[in-house]
C-alpha atoms as a PDB file:
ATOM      1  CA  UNK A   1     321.004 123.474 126.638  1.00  0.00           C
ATOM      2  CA  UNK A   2     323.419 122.698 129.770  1.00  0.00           C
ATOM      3  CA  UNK A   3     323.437 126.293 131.666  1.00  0.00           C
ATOM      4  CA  UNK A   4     326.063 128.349 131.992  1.00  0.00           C
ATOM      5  CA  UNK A   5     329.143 127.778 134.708  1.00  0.00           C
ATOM      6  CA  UNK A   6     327.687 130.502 137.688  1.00  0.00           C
ATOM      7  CA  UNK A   7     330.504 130.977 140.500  1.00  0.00           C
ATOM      8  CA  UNK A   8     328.799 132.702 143.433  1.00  0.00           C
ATOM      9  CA  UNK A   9     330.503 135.128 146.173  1.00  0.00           C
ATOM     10  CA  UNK A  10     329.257 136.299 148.948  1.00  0.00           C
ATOM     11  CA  UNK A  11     325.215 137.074 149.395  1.00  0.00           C
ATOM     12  CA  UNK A  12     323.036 139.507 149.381  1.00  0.00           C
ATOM     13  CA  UNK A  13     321.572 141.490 146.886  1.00  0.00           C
ATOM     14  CA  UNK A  14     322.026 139.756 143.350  1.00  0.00           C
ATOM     15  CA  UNK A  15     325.298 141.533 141.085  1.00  0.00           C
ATOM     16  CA  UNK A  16     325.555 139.680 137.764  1.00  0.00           C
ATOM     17  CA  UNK A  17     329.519 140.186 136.344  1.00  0.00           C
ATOM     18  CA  UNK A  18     330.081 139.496 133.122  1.00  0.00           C
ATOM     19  CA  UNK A  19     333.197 138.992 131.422  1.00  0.00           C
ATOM     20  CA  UNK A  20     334.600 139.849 127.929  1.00  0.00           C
ATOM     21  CA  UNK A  21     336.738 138.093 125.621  1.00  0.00           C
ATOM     22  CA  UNK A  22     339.823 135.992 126.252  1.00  0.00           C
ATOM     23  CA  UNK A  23     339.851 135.991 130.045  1.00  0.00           C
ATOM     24  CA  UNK A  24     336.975 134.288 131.752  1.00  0.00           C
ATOM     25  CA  UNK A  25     335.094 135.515 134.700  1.00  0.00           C
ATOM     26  CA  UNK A  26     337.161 134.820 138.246  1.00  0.00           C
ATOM     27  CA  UNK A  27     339.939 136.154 136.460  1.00  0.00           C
ATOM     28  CA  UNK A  28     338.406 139.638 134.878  1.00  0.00           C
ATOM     29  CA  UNK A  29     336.722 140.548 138.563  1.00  0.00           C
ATOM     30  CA  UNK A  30     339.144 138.874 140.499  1.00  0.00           C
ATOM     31  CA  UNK A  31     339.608 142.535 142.080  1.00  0.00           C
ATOM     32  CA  UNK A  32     335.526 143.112 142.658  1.00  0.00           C
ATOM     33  CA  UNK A  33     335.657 140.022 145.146  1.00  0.00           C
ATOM     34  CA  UNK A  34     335.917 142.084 148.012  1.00  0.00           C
ATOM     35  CA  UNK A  35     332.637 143.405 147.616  1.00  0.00           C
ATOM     36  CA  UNK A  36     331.118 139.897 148.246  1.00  0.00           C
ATOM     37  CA  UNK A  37     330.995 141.335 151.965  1.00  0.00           C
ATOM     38  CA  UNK A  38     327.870 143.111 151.027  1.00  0.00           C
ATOM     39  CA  UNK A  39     326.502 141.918 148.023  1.00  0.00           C
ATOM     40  CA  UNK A  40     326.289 138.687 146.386  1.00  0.00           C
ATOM     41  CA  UNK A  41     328.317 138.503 143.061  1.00  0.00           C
ATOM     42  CA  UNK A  42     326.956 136.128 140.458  1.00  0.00           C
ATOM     43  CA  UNK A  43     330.243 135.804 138.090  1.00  0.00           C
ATOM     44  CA  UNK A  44     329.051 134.320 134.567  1.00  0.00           C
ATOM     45  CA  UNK A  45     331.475 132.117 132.459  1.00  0.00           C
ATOM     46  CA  UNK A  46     330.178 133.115 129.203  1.00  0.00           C
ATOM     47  CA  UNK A  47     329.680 129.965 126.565  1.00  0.00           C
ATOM     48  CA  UNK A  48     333.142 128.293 125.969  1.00  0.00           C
ATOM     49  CA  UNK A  49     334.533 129.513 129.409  1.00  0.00           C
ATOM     50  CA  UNK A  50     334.721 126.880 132.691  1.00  0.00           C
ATOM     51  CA  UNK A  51     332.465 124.160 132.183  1.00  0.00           C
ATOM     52  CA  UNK A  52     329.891 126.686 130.148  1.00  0.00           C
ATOM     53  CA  UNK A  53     328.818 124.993 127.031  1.00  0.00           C
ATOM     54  CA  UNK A  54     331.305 124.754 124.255  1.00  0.00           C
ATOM     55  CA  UNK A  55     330.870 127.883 121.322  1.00  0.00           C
ATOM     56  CA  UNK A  56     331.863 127.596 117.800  1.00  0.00           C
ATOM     57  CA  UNK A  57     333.010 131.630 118.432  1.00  0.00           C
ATOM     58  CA  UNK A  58     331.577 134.756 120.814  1.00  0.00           C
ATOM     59  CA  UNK A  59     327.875 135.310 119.719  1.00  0.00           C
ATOM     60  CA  UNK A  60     326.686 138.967 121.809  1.00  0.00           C
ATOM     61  CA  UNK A  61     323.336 137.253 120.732  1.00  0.00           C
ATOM     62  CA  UNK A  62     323.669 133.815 122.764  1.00  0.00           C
ATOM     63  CA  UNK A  63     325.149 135.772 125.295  1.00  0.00           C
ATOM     64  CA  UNK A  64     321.654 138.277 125.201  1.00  0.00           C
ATOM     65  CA  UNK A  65     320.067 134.797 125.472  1.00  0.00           C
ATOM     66  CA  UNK A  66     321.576 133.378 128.533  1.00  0.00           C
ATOM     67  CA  UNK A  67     321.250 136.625 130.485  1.00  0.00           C
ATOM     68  CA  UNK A  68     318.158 136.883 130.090  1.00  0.00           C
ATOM     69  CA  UNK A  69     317.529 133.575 131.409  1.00  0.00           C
ATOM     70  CA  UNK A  70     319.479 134.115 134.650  1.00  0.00           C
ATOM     71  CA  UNK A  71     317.131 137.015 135.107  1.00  0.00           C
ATOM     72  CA  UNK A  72     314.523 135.238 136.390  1.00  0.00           C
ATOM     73  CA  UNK A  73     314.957 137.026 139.720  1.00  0.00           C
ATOM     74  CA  UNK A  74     315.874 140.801 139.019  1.00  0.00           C
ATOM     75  CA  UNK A  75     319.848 141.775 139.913  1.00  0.00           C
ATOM     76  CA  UNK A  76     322.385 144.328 139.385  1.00  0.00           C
ATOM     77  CA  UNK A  77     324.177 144.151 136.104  1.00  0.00           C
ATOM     78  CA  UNK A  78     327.995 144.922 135.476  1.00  0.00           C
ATOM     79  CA  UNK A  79     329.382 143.587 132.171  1.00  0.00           C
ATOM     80  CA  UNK A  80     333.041 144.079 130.471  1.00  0.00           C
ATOM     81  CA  UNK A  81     334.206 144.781 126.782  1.00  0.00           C
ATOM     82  CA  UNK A  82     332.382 142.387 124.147  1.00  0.00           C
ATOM     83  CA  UNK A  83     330.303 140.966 127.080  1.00  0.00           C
ATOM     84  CA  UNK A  84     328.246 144.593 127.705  1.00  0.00           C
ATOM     85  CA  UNK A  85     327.006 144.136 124.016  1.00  0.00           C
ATOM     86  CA  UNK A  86     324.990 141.272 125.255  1.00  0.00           C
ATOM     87  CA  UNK A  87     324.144 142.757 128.721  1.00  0.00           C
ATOM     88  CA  UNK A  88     322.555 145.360 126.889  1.00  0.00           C
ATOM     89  CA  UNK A  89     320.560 143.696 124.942  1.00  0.00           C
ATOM     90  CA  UNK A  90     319.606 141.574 127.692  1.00  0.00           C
ATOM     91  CA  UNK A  91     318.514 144.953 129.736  1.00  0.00           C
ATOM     92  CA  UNK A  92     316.540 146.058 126.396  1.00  0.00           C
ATOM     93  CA  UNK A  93     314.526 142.869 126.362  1.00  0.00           C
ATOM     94  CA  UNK A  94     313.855 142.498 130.338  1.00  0.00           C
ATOM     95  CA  UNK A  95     314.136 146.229 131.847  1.00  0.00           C
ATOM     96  CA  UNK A  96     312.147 145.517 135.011  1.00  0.00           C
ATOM     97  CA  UNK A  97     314.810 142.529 135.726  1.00  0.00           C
ATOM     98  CA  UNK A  98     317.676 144.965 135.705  1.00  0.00           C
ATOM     99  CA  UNK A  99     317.863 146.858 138.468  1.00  0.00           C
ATOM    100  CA  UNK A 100     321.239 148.437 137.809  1.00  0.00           C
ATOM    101  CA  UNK A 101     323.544 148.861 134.686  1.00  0.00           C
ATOM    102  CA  UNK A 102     327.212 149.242 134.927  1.00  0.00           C
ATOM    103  CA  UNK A 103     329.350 148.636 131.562  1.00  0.00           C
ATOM    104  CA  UNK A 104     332.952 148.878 131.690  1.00  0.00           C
ATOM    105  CA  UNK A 105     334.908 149.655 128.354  1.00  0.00           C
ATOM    106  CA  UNK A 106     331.886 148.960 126.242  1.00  0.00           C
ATOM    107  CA  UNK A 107     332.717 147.568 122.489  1.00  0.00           C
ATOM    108  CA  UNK A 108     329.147 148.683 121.425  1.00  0.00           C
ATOM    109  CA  UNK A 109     330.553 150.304 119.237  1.00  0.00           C
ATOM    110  CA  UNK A 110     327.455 150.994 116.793  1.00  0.00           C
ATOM    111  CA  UNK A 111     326.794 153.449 119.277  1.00  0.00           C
ATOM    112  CA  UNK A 112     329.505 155.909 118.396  1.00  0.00           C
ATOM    113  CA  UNK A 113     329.670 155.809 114.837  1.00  0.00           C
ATOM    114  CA  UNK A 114     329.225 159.182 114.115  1.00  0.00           C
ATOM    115  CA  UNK A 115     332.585 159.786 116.048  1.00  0.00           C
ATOM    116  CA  UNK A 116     335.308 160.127 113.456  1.00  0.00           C
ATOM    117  CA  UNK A 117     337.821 157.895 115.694  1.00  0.00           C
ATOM    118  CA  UNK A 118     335.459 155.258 116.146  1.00  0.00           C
ATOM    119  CA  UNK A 119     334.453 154.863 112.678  1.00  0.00           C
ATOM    120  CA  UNK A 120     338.375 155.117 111.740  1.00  0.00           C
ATOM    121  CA  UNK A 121     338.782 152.437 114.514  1.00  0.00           C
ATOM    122  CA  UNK A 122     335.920 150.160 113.058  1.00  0.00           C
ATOM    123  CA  UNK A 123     337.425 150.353 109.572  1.00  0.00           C
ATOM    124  CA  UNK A 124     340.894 149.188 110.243  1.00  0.00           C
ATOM    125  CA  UNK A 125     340.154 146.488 112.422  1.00  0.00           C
ATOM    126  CA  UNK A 126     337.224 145.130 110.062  1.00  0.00           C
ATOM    127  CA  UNK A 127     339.371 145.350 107.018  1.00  0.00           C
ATOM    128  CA  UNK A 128     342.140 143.615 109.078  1.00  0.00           C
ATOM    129  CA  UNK A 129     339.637 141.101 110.346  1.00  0.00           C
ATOM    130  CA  UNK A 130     339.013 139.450 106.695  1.00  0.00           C
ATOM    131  CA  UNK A 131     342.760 138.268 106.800  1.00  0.00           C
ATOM    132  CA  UNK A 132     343.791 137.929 110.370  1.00  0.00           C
ATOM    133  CA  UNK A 133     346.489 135.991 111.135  1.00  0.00           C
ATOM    134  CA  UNK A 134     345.722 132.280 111.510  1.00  0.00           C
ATOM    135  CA  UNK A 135     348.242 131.434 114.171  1.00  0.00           C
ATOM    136  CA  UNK A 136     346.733 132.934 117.926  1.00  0.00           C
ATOM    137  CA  UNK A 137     349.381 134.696 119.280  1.00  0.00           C
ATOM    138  CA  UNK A 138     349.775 137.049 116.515  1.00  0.00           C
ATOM    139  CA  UNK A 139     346.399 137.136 116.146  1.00  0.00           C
ATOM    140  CA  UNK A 140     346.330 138.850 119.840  1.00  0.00           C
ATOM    141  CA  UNK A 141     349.204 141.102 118.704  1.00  0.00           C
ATOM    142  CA  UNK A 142     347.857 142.517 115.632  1.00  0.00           C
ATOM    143  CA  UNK A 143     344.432 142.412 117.903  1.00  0.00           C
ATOM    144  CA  UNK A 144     345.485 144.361 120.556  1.00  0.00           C
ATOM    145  CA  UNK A 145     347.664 147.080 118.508  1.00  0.00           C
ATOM    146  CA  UNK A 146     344.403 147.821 116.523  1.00  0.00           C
ATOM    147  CA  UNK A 147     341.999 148.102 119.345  1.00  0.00           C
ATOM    148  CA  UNK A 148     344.666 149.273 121.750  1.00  0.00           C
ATOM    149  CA  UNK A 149     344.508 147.268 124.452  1.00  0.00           C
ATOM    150  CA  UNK A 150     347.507 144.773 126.012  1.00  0.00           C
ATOM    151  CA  UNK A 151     347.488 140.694 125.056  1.00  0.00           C
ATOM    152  CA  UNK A 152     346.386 139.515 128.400  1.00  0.00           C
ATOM    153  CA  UNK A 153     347.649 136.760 130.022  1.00  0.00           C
ATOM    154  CA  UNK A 154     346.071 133.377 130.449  1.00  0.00           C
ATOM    155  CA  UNK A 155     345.759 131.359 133.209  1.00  0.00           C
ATOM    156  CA  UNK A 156     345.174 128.191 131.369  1.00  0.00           C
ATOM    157  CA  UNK A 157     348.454 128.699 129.818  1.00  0.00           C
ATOM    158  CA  UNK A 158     349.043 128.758 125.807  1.00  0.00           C
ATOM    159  CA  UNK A 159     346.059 126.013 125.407  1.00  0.00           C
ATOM    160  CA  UNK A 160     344.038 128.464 126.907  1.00  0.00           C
ATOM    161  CA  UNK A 161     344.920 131.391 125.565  1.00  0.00           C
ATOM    162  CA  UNK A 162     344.749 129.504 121.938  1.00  0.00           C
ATOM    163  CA  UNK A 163     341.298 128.560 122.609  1.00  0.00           C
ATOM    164  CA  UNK A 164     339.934 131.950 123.434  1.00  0.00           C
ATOM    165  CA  UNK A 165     341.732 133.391 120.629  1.00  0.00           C
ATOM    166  CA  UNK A 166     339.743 130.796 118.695  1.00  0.00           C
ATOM    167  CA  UNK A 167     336.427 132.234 120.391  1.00  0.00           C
ATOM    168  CA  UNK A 168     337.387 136.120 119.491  1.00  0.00           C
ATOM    169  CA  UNK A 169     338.425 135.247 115.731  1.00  0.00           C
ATOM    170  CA  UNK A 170     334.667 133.293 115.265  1.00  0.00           C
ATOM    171  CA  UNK A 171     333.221 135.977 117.356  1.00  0.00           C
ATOM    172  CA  UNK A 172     330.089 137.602 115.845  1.00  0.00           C
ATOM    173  CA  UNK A 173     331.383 141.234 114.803  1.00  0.00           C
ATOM    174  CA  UNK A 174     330.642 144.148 117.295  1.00  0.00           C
ATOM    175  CA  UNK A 175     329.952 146.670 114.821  1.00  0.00           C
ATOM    176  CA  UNK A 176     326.741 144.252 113.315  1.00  0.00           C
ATOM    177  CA  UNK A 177     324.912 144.565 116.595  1.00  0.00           C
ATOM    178  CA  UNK A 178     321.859 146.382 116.169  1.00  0.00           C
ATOM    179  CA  UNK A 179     320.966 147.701 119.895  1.00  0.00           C
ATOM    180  CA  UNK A 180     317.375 148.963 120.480  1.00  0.00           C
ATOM    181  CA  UNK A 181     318.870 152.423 122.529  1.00  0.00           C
ATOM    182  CA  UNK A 182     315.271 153.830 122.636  1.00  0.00           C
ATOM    183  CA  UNK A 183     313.905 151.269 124.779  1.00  0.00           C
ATOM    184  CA  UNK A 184     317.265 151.065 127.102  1.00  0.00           C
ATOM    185  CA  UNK A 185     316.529 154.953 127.298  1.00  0.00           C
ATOM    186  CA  UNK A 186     313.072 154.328 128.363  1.00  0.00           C
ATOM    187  CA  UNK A 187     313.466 151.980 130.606  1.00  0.00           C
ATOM    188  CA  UNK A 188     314.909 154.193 132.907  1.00  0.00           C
ATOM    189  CA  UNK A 189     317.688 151.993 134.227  1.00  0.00           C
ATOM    190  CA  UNK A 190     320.174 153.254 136.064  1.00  0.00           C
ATOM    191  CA  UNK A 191     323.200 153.289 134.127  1.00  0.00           C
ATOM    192  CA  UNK A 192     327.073 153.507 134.470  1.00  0.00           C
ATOM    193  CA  UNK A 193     329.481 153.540 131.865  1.00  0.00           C
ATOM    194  CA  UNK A 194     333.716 153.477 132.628  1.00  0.00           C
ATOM    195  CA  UNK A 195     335.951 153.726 130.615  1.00  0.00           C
ATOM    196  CA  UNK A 196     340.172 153.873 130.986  1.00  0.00           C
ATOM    197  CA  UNK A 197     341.414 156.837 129.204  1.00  0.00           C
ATOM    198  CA  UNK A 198     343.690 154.513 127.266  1.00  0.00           C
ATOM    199  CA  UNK A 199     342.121 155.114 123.704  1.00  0.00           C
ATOM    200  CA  UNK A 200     339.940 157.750 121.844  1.00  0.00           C
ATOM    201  CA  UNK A 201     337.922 155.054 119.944  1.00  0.00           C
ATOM    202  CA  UNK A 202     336.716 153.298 123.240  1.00  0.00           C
ATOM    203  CA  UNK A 203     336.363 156.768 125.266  1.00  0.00           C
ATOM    204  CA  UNK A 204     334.590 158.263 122.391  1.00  0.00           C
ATOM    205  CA  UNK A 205     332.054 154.575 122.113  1.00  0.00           C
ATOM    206  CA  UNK A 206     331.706 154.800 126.370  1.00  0.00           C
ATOM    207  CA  UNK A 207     330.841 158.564 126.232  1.00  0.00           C
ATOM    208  CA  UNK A 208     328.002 157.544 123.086  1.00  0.00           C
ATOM    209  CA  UNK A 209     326.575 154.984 125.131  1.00  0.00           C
ATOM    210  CA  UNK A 210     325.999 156.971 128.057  1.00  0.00           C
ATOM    211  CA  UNK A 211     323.781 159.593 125.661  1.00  0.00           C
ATOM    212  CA  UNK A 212     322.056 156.532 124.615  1.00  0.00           C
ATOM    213  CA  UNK A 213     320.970 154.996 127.439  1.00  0.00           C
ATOM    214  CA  UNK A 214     320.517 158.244 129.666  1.00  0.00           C
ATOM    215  CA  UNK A 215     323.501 157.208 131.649  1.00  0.00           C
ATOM    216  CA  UNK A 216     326.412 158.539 133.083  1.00  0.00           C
ATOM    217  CA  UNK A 217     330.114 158.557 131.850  1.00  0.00           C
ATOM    218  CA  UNK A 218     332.966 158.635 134.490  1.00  0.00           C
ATOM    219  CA  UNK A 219     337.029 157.884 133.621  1.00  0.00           C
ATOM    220  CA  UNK A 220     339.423 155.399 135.429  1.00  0.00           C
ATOM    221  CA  UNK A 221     342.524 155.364 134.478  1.00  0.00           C
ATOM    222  CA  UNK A 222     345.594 153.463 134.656  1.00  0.00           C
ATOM    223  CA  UNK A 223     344.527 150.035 133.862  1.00  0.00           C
ATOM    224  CA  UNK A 224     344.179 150.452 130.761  1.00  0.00           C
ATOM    225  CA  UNK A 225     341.278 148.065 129.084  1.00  0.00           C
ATOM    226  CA  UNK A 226     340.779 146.263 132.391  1.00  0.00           C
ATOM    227  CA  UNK A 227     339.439 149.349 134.719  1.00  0.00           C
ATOM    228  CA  UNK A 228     338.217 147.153 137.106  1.00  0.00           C
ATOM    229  CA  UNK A 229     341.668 146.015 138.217  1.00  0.00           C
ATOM    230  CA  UNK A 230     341.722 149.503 139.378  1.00  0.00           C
ATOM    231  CA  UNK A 231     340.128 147.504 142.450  1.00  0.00           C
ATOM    232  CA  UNK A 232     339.835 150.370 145.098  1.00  0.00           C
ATOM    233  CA  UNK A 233     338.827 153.417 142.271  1.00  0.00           C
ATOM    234  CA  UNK A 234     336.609 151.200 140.175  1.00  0.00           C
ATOM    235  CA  UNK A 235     334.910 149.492 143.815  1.00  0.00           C
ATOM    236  CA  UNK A 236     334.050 152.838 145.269  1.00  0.00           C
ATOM    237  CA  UNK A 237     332.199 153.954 141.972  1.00  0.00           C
ATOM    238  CA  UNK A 238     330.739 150.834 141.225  1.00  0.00           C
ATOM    239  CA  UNK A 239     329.199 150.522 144.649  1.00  0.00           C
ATOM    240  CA  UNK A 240     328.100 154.122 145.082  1.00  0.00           C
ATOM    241  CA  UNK A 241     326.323 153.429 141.713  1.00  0.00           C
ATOM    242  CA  UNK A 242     324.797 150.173 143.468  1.00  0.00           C
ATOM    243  CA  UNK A 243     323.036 151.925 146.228  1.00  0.00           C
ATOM    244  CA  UNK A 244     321.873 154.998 144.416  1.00  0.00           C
ATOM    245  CA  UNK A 245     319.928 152.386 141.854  1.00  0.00           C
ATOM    246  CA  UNK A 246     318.776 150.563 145.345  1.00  0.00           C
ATOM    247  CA  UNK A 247     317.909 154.103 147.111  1.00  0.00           C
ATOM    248  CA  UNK A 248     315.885 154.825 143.819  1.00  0.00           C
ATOM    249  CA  UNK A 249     314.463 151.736 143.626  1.00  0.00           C
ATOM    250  CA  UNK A 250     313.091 151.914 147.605  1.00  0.00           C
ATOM    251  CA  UNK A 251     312.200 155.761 146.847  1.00  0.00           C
ATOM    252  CA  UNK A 252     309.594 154.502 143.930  1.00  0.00           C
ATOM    253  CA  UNK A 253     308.443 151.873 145.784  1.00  0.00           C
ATOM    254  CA  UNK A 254     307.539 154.048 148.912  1.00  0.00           C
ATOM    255  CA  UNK A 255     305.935 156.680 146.126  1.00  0.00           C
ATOM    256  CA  UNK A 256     303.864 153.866 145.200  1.00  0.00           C
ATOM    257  CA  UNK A 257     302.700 152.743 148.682  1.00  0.00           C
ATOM    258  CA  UNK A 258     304.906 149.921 148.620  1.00  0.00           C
ATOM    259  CA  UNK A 259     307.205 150.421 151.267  1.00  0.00           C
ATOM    260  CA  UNK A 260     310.755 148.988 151.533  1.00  0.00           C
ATOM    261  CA  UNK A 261     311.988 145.767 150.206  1.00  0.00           C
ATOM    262  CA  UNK A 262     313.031 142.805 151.350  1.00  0.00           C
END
């Protein structure tokens, strides 16, 4: 398997950022680059994005997969959207590798089924699903007017922006991911979920997953489904969150006589 297309920022301690659908990585933390003064920001293009290996459609599963490989050394993990279904199972299936978890607009969406809008929210857009439109752009409309969230634009132009469609429409369905939430829980990673205020269903799925894992829920507003282009809002809480996991981290190891790390 070719690996996936890394672009690295800055250096330091390791921040993996992982994208969602339709936009690939550079462009969905475009905003986070500053932080590459301090840290070093690993930004995944998930399979069929940059030169990543070509994908018959989104698969949270593959993504799980390749995660897990770049864990080898153990980083900070911030995933968007449909890419935090991955990055959590990725965090279920190597804990100690995670040191931090920070998902933004979650579509985990298994985890809030017992909230009326998200169950509403699940049947409309899989009924809609078994029909969508076969032409891309008003297969982003319909998309985004179910889910609630603006047609972003592409950078690669309308090829582009056809192709990712492409990847979303194949995608492997949100709502069939079965997410072990025990062992997140117990795992005792520091977690972070945003969301943007811009829709019950993915406020009500953000505030589930936080219960889940243990975590904690905080609200950015104003950019709608891409929080993180709230650059100076969404920097300051994802780097607080950053050094409390490290703090904790060098706290534990000092409880366990092994001083500070390197």
């Amino acid at each position: 398997m070719t690996p996936l297309d890394i672009i690295t920022w800055g250096a330091g301690e390791s921040v993996v950022l992982v994208h969602g659908s339709l936009i690939d990585g550079p462009a969905t933390w475009a905003h986070q680059r500053p932080l590459a003064e301090r840290w070093c920001l690993r930004v995944v293009q998930r399979r069929g994005f940059g030169s990543s290996p070509r994908a018959d459609g989104e698969d949270f599963e593959h993504d799980a997969e390749d995660l897990c490989d770049l864990l080898a050394e153990p980083a900070h993990l911030v995933a968007h959207s449909y890419g935090a279904i991955g990055a959590l199972l990725a965090a279920a299936r190597r804990p100690r590798a995670v040191r931090s978890l920070t998902l933004v607009e979650p579509t985990s969406v298994t985890a809030g089924m017992d909230e009326p809008e998200v169950a509403q929210a699940i049947g409309s857009i899989s009924d809609w699903w078994l029909h969508a439109p076969r032409d891309p752009a008003k297969f982003l409309v319909d998309y985004s007017a179910l889910l609630g969230v603006r047609v972003p634009r592409s950078d690669d132009g309308p090829a582009g922006l056809r192709e990712a469609a492409h990847y979303l429409r194949h995608c492997r369905p949100p709502w069939t991911a079965e997410i072990p939430w025990v062992d997140v829980a117990e795992a005792g990673i520091p977690t972070l979920v945003i969301s943007g205020a811009h829709t019950p269903a993915l406020d009500a799925v953000a505030d589930a997953v936080a219960r889940r894992t243990g975590g904690a829920h905080i609200v950015i507003s104003s950019s709608g489904h891409a929080v993180q282009r709230s650059a100076r809002n969404f920097n300051r809480a994802l780097e607080d969150h950053l050094l409390a996991a490290r703090s904790r981290s060098l706290s534990a190891r000092r409880a366990n006589g092994g001083g500070a790390s390197r």
